[in-house]
PDB file of N, CA and C in Angstrom:
ATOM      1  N   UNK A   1      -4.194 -12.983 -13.621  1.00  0.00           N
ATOM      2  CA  UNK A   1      -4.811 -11.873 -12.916  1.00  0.00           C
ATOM      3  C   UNK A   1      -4.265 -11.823 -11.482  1.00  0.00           C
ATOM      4  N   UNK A   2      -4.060 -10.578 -11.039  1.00  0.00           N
ATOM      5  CA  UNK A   2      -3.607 -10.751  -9.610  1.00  0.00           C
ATOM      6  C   UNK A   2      -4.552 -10.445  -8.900  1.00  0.00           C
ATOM      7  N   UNK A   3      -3.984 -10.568  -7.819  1.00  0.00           N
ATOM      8  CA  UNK A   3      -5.202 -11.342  -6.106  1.00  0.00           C
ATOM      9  C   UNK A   3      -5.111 -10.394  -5.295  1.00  0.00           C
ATOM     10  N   UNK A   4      -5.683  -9.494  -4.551  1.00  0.00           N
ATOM     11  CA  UNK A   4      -5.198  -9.055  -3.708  1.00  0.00           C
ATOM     12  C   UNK A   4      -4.241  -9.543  -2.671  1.00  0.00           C
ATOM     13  N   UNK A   5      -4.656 -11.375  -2.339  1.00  0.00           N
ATOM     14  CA  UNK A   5      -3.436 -11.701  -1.508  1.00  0.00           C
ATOM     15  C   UNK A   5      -1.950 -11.672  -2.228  1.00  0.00           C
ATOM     16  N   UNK A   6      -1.966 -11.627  -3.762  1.00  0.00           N
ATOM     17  CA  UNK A   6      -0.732 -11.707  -4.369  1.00  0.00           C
ATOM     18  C   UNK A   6      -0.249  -9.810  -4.416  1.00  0.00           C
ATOM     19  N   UNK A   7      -0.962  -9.082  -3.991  1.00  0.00           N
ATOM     20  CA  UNK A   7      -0.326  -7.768  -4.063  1.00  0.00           C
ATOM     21  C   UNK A   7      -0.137  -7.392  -2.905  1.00  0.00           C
ATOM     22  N   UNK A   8      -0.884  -7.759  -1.610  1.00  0.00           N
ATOM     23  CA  UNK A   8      -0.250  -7.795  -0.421  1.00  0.00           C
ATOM     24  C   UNK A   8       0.885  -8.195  -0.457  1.00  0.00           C
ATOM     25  N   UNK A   9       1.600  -9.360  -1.006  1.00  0.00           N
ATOM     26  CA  UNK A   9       2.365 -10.064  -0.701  1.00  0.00           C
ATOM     27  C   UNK A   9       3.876  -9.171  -1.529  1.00  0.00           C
ATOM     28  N   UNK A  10       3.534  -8.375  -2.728  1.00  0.00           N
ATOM     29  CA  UNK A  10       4.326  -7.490  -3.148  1.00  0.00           C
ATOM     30  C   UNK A  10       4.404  -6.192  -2.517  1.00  0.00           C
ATOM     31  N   UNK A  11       4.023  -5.459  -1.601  1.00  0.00           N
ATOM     32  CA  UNK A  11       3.930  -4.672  -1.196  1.00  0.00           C
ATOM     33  C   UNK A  11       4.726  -5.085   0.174  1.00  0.00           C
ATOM     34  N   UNK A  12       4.775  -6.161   0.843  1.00  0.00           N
ATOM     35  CA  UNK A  12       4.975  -6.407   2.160  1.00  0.00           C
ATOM     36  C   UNK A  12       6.300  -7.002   1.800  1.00  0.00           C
ATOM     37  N   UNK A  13       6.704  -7.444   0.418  1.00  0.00           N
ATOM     38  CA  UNK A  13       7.920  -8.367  -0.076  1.00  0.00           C
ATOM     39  C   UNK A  13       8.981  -6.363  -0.325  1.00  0.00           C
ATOM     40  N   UNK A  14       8.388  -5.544  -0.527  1.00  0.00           N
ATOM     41  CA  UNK A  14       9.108  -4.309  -1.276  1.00  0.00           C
ATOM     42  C   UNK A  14       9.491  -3.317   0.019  1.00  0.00           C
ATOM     43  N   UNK A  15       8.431  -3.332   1.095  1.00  0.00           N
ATOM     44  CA  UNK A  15       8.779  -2.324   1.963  1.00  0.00           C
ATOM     45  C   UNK A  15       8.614  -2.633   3.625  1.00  0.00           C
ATOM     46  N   UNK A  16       8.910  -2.035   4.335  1.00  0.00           N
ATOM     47  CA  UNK A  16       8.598  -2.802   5.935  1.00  0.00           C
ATOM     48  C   UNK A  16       6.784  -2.166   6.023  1.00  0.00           C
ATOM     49  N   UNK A  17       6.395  -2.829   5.997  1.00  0.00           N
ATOM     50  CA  UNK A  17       4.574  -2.541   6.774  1.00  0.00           C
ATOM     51  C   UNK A  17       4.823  -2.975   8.389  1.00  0.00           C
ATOM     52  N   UNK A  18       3.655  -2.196   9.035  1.00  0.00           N
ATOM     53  CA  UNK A  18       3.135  -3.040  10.112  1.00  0.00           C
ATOM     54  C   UNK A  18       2.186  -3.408   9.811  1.00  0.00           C
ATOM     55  N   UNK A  19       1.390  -3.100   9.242  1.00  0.00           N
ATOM     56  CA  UNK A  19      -0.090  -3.189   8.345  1.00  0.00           C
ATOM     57  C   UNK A  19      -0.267  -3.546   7.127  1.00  0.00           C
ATOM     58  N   UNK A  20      -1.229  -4.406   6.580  1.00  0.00           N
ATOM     59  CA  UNK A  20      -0.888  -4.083   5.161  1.00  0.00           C
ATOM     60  C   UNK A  20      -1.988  -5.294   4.895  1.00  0.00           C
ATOM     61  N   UNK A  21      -3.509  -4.314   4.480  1.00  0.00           N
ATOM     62  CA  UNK A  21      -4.526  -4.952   4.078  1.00  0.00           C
ATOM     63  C   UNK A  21      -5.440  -4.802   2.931  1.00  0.00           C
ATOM     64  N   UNK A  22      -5.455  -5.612   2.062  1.00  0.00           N
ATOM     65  CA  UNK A  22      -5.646  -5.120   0.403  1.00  0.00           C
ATOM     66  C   UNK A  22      -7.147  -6.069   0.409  1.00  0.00           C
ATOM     67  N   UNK A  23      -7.790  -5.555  -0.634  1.00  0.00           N
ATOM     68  CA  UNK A  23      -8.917  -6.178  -0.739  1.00  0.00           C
ATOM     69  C   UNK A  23      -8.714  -5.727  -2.692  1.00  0.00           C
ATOM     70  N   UNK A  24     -10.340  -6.369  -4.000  1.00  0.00           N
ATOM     71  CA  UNK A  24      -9.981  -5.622  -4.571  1.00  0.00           C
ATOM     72  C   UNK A  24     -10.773  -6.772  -5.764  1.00  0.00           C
ATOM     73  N   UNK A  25     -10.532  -6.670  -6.963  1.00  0.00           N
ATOM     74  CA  UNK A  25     -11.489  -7.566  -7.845  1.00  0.00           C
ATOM     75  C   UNK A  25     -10.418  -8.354  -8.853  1.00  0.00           C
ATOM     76  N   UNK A  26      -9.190  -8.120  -8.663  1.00  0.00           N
ATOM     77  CA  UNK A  26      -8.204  -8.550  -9.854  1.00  0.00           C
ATOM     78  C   UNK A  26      -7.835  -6.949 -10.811  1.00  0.00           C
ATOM     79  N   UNK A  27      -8.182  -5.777 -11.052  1.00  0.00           N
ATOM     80  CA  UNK A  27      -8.284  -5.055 -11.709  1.00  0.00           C
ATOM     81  C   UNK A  27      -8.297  -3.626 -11.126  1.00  0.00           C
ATOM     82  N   UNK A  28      -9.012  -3.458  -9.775  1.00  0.00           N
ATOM     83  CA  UNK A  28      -9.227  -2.188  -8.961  1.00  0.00           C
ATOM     84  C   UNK A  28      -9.013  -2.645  -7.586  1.00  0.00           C
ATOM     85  N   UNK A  29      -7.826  -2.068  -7.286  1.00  0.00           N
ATOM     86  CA  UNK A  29      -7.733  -2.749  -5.646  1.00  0.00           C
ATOM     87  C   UNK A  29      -7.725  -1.645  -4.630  1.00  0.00           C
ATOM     88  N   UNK A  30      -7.908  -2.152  -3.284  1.00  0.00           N
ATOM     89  CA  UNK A  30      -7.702  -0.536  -2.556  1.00  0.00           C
ATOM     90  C   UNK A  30      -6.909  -1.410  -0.870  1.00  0.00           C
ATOM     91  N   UNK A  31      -6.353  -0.460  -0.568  1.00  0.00           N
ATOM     92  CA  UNK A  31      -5.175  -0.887   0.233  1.00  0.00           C
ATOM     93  C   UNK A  31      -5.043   0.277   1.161  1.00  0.00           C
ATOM     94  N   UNK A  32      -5.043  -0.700   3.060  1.00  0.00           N
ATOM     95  CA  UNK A  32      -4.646   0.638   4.262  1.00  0.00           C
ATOM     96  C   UNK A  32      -3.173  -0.327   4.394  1.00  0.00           C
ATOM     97  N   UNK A  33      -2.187   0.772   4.125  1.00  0.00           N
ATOM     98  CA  UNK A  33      -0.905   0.275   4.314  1.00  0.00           C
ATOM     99  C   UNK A  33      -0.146   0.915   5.819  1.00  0.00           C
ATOM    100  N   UNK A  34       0.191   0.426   6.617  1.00  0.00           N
ATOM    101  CA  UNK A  34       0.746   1.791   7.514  1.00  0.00           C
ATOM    102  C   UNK A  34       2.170   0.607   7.659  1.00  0.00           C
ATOM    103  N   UNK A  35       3.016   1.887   7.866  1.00  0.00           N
ATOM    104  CA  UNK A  35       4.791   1.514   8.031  1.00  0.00           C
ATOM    105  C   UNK A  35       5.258   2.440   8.756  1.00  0.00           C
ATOM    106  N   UNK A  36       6.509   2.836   8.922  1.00  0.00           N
ATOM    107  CA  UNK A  36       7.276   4.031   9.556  1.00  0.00           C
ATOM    108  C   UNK A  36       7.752   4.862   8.739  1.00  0.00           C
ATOM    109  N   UNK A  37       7.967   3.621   7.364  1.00  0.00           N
ATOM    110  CA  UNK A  37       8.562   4.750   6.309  1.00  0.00           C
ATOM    111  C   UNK A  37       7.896   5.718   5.920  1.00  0.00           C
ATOM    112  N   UNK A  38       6.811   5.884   6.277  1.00  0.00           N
ATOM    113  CA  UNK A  38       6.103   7.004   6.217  1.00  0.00           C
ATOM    114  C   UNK A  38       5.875   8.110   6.743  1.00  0.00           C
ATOM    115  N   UNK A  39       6.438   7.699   7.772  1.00  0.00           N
ATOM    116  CA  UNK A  39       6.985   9.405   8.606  1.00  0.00           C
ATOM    117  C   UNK A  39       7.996  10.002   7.763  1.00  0.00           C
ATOM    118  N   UNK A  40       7.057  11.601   8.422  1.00  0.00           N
ATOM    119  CA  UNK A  40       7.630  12.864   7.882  1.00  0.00           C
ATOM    120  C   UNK A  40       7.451  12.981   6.546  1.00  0.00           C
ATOM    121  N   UNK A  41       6.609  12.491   5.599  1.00  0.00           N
ATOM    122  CA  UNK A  41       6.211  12.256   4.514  1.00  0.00           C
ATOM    123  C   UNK A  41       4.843  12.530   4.212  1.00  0.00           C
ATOM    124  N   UNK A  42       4.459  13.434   3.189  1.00  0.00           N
ATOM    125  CA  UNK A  42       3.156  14.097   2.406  1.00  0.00           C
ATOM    126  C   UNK A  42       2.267  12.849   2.047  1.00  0.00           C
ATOM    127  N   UNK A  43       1.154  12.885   1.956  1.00  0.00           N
ATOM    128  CA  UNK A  43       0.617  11.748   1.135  1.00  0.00           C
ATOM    129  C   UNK A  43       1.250  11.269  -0.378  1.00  0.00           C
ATOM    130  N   UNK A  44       1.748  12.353  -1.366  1.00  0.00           N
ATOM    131  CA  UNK A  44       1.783  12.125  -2.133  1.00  0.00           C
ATOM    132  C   UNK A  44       3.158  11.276  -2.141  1.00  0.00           C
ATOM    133  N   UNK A  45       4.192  11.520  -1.189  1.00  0.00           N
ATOM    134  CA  UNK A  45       5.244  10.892  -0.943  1.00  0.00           C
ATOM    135  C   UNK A  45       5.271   9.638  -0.280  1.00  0.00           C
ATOM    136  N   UNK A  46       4.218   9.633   0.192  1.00  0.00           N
ATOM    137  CA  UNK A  46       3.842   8.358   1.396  1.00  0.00           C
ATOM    138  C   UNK A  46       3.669   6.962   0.079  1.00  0.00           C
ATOM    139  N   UNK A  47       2.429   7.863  -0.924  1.00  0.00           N
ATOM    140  CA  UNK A  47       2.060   6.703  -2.495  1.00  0.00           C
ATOM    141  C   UNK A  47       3.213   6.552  -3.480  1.00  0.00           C
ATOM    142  N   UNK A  48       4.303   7.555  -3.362  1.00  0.00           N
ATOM    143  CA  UNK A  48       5.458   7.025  -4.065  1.00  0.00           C
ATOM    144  C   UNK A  48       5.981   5.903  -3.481  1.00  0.00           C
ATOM    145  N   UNK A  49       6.187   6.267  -2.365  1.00  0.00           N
ATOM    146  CA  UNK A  49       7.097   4.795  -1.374  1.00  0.00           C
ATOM    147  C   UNK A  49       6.688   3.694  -1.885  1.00  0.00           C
ATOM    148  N   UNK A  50       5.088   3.135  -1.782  1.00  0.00           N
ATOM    149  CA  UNK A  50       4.152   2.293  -2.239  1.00  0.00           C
ATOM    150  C   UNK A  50       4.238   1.670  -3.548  1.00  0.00           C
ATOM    151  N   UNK A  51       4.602   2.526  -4.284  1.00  0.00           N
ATOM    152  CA  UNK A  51       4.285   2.954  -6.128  1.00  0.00           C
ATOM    153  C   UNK A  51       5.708   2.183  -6.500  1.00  0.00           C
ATOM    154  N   UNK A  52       6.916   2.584  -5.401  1.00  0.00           N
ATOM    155  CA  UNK A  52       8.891   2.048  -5.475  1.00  0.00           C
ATOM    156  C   UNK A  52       8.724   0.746  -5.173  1.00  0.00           C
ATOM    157  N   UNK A  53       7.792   0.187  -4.918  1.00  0.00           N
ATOM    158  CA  UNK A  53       8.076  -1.221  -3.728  1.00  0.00           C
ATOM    159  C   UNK A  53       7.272  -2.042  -5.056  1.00  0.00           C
ATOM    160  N   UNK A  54       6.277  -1.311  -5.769  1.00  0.00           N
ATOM    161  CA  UNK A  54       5.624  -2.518  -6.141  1.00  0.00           C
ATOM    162  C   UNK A  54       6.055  -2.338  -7.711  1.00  0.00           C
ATOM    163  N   UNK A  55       7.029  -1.311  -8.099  1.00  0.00           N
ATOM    164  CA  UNK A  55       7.863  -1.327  -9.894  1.00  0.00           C
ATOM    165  C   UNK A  55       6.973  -1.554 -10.802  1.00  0.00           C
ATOM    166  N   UNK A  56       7.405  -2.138 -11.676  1.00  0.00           N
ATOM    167  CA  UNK A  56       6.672  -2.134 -13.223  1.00  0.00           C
ATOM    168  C   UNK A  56       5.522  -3.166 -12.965  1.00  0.00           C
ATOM    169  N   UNK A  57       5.025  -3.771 -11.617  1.00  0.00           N
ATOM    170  CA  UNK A  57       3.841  -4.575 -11.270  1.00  0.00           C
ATOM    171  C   UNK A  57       2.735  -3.263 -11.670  1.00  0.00           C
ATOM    172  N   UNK A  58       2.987  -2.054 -11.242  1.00  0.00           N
ATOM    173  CA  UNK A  58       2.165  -0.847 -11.568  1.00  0.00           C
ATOM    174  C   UNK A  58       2.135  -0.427 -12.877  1.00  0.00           C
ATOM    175  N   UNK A  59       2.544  -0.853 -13.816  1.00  0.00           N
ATOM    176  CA  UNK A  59       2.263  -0.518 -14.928  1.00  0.00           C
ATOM    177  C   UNK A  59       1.231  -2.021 -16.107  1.00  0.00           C
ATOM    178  N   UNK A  60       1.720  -3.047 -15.421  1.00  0.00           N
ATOM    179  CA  UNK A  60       1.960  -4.279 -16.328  1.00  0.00           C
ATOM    180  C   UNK A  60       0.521  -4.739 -15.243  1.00  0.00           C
ATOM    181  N   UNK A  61       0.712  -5.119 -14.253  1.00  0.00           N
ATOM    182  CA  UNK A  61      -0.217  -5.937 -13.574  1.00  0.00           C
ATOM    183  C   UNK A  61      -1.716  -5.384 -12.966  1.00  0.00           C
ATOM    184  N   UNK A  62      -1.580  -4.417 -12.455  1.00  0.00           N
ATOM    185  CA  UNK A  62      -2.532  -3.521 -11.667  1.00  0.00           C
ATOM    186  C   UNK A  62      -2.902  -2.222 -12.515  1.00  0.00           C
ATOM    187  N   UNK A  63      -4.189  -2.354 -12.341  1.00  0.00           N
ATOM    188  CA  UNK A  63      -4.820  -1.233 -13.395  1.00  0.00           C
ATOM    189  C   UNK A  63      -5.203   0.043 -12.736  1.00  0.00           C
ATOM    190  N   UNK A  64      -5.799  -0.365 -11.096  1.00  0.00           N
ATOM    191  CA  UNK A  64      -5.748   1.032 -10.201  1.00  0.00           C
ATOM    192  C   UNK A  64      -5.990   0.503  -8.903  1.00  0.00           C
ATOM    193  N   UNK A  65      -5.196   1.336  -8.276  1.00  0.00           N
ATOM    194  CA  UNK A  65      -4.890   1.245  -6.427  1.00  0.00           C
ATOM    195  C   UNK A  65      -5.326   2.256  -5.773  1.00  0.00           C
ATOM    196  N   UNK A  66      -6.650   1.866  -5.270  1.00  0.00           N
ATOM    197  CA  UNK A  66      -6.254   3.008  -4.397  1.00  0.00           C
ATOM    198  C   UNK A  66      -6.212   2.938  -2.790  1.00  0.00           C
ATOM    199  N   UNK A  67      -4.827   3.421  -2.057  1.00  0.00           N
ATOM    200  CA  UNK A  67      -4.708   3.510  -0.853  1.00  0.00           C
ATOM    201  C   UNK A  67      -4.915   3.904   0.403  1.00  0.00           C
ATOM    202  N   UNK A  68      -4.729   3.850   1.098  1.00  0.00           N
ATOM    203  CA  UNK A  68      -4.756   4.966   2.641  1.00  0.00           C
ATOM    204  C   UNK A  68      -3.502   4.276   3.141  1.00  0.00           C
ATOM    205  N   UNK A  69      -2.459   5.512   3.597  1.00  0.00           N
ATOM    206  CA  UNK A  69      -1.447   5.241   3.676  1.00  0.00           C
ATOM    207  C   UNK A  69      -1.238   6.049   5.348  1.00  0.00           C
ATOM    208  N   UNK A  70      -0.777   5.001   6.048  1.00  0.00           N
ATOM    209  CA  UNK A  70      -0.698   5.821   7.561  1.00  0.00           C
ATOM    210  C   UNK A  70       0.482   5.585   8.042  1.00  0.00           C
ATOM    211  N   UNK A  71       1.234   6.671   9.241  1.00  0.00           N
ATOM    212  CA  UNK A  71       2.086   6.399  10.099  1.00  0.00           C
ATOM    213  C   UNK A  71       2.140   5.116  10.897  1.00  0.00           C
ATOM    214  N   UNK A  72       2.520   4.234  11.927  1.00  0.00           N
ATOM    215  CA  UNK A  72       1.899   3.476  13.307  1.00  0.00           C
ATOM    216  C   UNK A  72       1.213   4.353  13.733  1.00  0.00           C
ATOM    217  N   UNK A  73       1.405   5.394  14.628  1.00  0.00           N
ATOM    218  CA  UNK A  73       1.087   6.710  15.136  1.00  0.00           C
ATOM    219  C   UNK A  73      -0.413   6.985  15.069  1.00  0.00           C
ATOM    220  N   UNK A  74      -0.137   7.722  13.614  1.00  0.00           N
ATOM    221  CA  UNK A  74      -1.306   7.541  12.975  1.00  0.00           C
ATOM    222  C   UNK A  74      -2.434   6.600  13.351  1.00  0.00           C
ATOM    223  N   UNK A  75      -2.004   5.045  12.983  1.00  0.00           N
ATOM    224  CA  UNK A  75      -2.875   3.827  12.885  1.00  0.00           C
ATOM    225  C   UNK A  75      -3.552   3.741  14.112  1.00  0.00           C
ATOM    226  N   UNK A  76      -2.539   3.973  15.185  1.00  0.00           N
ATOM    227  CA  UNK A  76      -3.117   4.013  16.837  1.00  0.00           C
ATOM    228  C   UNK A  76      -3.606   5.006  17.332  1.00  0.00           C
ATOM    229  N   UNK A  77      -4.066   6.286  16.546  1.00  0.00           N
ATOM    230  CA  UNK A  77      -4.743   7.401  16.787  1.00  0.00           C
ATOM    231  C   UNK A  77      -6.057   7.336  15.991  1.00  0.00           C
ATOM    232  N   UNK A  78      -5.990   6.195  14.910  1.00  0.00           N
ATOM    233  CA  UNK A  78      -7.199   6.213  14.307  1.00  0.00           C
ATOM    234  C   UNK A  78      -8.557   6.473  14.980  1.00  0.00           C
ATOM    235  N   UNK A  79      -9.922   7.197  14.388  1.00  0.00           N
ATOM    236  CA  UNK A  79     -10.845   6.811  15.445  1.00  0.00           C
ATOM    237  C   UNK A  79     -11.619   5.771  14.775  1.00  0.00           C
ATOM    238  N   UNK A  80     -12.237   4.847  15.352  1.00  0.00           N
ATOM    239  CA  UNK A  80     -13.010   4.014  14.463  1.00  0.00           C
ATOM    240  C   UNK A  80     -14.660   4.624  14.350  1.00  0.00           C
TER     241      UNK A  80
END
């Protein structure tokens, strides 16, 4: 079963993050990822990037993700 620390660790092994904090039960995980590669990019393009980095782990390992995917920009404009 995977860990959230073991899908952090695929996600951060696949793409540059500055961020990258997963929580999740082995089965349903949810993840705020923020990078650069995400500029100029739609959400739905932002979860492909995400979706490229972590390959057939998304089909075979992980049953559902769900993300929030931000610029830096973004991350430092957040409001809390």
């Amino acid at each position: 079963m995977t860990t959230p620390e073991q899908l952090k660790g695929y996600i951060q092994a696949g793409m540059e993050c500055e961020y990258c904090e997963v929580s999740g039960d082995g089965q349903h995980f949810e993840a705020i990822i923020v990078s650069a590669l995400f500029r100029g990019k739609r959400k739905v393009q932002q979860h492909q990037v995400v979706y490229a980095a972590l390959g057939e782990r998304m089909r075979s390992e992980i049953h559902a993700l769900s993300m929030q995917t931000l610029t830096p920009e973004d991350w430092a404009n957040r409001s809390e």
